[in-house]
C-alpha atoms as a PDB file:
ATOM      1  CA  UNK A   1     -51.172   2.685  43.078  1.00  0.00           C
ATOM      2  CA  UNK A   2     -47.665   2.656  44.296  1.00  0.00           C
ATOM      3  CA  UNK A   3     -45.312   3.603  41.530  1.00  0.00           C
ATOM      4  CA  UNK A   4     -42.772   0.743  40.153  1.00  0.00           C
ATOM      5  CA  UNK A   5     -38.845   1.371  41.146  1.00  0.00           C
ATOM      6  CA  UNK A   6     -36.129   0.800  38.487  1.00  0.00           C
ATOM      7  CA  UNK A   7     -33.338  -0.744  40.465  1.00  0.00           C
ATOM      8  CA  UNK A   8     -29.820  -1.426  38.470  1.00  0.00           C
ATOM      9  CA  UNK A   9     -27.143  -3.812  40.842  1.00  0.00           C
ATOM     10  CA  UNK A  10     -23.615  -5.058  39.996  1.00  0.00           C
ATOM     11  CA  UNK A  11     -23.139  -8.802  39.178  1.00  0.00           C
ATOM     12  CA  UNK A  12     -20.281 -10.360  37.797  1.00  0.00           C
ATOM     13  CA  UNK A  13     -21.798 -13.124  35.845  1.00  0.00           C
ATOM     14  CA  UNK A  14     -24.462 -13.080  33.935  1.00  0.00           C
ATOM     15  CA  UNK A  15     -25.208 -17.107  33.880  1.00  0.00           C
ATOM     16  CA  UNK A  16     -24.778 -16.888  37.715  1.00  0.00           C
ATOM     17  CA  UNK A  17     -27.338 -13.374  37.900  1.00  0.00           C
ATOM     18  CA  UNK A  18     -29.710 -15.555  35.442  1.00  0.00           C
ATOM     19  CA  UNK A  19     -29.550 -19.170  37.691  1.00  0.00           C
ATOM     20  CA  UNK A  20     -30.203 -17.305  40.839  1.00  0.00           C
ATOM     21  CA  UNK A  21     -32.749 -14.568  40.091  1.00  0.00           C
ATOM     22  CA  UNK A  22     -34.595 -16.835  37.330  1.00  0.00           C
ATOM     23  CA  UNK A  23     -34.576 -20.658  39.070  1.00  0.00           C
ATOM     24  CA  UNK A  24     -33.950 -19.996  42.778  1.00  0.00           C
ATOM     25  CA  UNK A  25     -35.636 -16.504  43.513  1.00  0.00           C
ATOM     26  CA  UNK A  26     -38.179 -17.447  40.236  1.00  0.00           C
ATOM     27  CA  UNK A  27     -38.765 -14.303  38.822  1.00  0.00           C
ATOM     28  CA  UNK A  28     -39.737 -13.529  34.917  1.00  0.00           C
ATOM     29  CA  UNK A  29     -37.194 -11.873  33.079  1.00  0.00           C
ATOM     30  CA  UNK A  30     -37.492  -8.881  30.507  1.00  0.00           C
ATOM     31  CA  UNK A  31     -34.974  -7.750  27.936  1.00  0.00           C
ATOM     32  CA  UNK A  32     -31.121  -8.792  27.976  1.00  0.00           C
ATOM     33  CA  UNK A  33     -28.230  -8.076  26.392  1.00  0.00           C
ATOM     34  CA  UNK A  34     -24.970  -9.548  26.679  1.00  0.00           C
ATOM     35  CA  UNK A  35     -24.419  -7.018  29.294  1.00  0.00           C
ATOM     36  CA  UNK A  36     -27.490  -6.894  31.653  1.00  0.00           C
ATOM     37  CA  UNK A  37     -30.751  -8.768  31.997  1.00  0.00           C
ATOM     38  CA  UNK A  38     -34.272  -7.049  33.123  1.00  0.00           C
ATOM     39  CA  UNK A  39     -36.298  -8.575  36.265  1.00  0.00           C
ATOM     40  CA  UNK A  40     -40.109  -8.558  37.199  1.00  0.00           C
ATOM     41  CA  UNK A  41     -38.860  -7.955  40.708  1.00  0.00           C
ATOM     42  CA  UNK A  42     -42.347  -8.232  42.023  1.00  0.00           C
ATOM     43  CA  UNK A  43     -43.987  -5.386  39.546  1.00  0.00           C
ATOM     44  CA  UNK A  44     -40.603  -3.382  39.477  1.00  0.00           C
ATOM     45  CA  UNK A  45     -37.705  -3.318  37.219  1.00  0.00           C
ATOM     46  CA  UNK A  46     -34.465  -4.756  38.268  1.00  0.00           C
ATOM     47  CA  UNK A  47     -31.800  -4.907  36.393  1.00  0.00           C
ATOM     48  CA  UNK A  48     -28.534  -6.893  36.668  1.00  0.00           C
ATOM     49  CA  UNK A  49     -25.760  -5.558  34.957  1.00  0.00           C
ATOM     50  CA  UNK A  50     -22.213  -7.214  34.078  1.00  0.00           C
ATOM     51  CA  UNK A  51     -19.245  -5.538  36.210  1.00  0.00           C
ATOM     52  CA  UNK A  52     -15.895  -7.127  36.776  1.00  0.00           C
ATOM     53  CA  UNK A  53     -15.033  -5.712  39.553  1.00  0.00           C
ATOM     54  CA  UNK A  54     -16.977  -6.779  43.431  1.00  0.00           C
ATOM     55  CA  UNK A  55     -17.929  -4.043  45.719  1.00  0.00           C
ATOM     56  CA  UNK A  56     -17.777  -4.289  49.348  1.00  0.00           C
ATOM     57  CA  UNK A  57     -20.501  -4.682  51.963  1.00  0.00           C
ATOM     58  CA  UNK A  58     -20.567  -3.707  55.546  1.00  0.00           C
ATOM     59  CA  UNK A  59     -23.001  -4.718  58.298  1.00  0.00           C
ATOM     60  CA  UNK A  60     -24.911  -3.055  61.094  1.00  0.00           C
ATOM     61  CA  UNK A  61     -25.903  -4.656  64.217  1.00  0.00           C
ATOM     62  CA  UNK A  62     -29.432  -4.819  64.511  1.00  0.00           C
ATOM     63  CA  UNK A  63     -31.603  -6.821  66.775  1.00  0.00           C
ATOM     64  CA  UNK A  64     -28.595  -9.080  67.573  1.00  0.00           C
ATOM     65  CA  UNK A  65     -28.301  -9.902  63.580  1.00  0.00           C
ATOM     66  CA  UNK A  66     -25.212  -8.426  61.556  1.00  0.00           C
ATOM     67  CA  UNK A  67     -27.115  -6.753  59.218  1.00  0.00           C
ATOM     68  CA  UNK A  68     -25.322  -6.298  55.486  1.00  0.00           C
ATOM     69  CA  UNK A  69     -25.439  -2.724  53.891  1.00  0.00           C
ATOM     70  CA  UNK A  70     -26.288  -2.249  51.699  1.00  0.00           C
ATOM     71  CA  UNK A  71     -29.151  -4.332  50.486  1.00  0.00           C
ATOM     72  CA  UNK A  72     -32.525  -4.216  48.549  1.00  0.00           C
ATOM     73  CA  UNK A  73     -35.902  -6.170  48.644  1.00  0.00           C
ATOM     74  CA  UNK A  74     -39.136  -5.705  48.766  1.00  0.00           C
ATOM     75  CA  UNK A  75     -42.361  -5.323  51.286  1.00  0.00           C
ATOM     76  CA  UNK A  76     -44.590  -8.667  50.614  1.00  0.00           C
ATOM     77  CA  UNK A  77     -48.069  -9.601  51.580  1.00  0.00           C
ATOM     78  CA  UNK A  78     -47.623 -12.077  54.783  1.00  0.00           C
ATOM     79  CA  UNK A  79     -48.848 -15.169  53.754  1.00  0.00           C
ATOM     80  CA  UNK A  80     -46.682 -14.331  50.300  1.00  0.00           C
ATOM     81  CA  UNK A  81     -43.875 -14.114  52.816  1.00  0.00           C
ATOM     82  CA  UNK A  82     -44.226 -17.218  54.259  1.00  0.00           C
ATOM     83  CA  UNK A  83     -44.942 -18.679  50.921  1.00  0.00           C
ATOM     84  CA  UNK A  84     -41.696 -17.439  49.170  1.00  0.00           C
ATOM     85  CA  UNK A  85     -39.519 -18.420  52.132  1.00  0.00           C
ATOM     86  CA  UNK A  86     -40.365 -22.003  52.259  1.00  0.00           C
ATOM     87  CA  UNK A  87     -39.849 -22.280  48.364  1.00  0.00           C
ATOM     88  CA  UNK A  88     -36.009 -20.486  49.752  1.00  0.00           C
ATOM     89  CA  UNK A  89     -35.740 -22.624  52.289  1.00  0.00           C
ATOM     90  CA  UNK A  90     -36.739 -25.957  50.138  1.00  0.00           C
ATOM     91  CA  UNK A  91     -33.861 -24.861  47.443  1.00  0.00           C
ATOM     92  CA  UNK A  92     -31.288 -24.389  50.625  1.00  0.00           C
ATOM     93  CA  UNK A  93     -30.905 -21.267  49.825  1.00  0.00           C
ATOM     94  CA  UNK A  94     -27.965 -19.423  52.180  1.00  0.00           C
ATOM     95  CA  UNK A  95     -29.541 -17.236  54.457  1.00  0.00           C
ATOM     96  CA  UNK A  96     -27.263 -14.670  56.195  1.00  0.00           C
ATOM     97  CA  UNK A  97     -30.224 -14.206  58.471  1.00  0.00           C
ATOM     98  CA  UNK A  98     -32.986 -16.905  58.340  1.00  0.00           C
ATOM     99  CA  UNK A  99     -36.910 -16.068  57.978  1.00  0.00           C
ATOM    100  CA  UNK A 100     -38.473 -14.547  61.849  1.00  0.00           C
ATOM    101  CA  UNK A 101     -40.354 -12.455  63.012  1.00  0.00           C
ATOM    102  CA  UNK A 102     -39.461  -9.475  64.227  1.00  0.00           C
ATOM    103  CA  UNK A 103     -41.467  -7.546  67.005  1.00  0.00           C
ATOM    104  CA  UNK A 104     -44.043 -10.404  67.718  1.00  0.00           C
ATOM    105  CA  UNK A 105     -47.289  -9.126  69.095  1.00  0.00           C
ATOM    106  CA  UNK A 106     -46.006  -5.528  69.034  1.00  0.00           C
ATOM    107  CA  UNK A 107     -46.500  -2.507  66.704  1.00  0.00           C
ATOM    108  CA  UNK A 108     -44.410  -2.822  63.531  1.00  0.00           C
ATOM    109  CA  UNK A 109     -44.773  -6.575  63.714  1.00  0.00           C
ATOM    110  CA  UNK A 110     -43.101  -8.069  60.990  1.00  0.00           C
ATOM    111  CA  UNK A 111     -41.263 -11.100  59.223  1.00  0.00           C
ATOM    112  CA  UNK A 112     -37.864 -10.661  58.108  1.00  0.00           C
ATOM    113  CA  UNK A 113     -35.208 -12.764  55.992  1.00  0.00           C
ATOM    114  CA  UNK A 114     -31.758 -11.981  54.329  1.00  0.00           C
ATOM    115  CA  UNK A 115     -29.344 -13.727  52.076  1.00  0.00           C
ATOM    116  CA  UNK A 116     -26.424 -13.288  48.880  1.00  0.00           C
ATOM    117  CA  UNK A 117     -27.121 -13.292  45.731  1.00  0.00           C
ATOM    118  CA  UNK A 118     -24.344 -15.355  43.793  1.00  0.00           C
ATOM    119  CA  UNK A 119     -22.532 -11.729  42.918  1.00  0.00           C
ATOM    120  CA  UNK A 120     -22.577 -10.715  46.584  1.00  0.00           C
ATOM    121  CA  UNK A 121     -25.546  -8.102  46.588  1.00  0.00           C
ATOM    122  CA  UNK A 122     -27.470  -8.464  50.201  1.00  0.00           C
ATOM    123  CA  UNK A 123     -31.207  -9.005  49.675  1.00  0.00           C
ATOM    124  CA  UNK A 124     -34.050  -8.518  52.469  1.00  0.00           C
ATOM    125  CA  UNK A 125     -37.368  -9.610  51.854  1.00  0.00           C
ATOM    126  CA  UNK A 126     -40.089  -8.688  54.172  1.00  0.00           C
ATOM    127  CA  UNK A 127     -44.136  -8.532  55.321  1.00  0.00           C
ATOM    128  CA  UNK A 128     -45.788  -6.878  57.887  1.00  0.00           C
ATOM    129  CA  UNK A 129     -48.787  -8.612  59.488  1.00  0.00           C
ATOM    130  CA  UNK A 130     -50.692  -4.972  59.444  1.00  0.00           C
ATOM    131  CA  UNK A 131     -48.772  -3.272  56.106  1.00  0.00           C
ATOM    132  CA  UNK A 132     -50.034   0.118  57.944  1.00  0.00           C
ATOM    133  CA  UNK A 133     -47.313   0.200  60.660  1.00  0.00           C
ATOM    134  CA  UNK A 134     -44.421  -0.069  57.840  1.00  0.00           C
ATOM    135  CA  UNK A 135     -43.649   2.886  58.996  1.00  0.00           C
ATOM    136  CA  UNK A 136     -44.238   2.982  62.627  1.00  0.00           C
ATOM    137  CA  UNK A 137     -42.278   4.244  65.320  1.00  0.00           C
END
């Protein structure tokens, strides 16, 4: 069993953090305070926590796409994928790269998709048609 991460990101509203995370990405959400809210980020432990001040992202070229750094997401079962980013796509969400595939018909083969959360933290969400090359070269 692969061990749940505990994952704590900067948001500077917690209505916005709750709209977004809650109604558009849909997950359940744990204990709150005033100052942060918990996440079931798909069996691990987000948490959003109240900061005033925005931090900066960068990007990387990759693949032709300006990748932002630094983000966060998780590895999803493929049809789960698919699933999750037609329920994105259905509630417009604003992709800063829209769901592909990556690598078609080649080792690593995967399906890839990357947008803002409405405090600026990049998200990637991804699946692998064989989950045994996540790591191949």
């Amino acid at each position: 069993m692969l061990s749940p991460f505990h994952l704590a990101i900067p948001v500077t509203c917690l209505v916005k953090a709750n709209d977004f995370y809650g109604n558009v990405l849909g997950l359940n959400k744990g204990r709150e305070s005033s100052h942060w809210i918990d996440w079931d980020f798909f069996g691990h432990q987000l948490v959003t926590h109240l900061q005033t001040s925005q931090k900066n992202t960068t990007s990387n070229l990759v693949d032709g796409h300006q990748v932002p750094v630094p983000h966060f997401g998780v590895v999803l079962p493929w049809q789960d994928w698919h699933n999750f980013a037609k329920n994105l796509q259905e509630k417009k969400c604003n992709f800063v790269i829209e769901p592909h595939i990556r690598f078609k018909n080649q080792v690593g083969e995967q399906a890839t998709m990357f947008f803002y959360d409405y405090c600026n933290n990049a998200l990637e969400f991804k699946a692998f048609q064989d989950i045994g090359q996540l790591f191949a070269k």
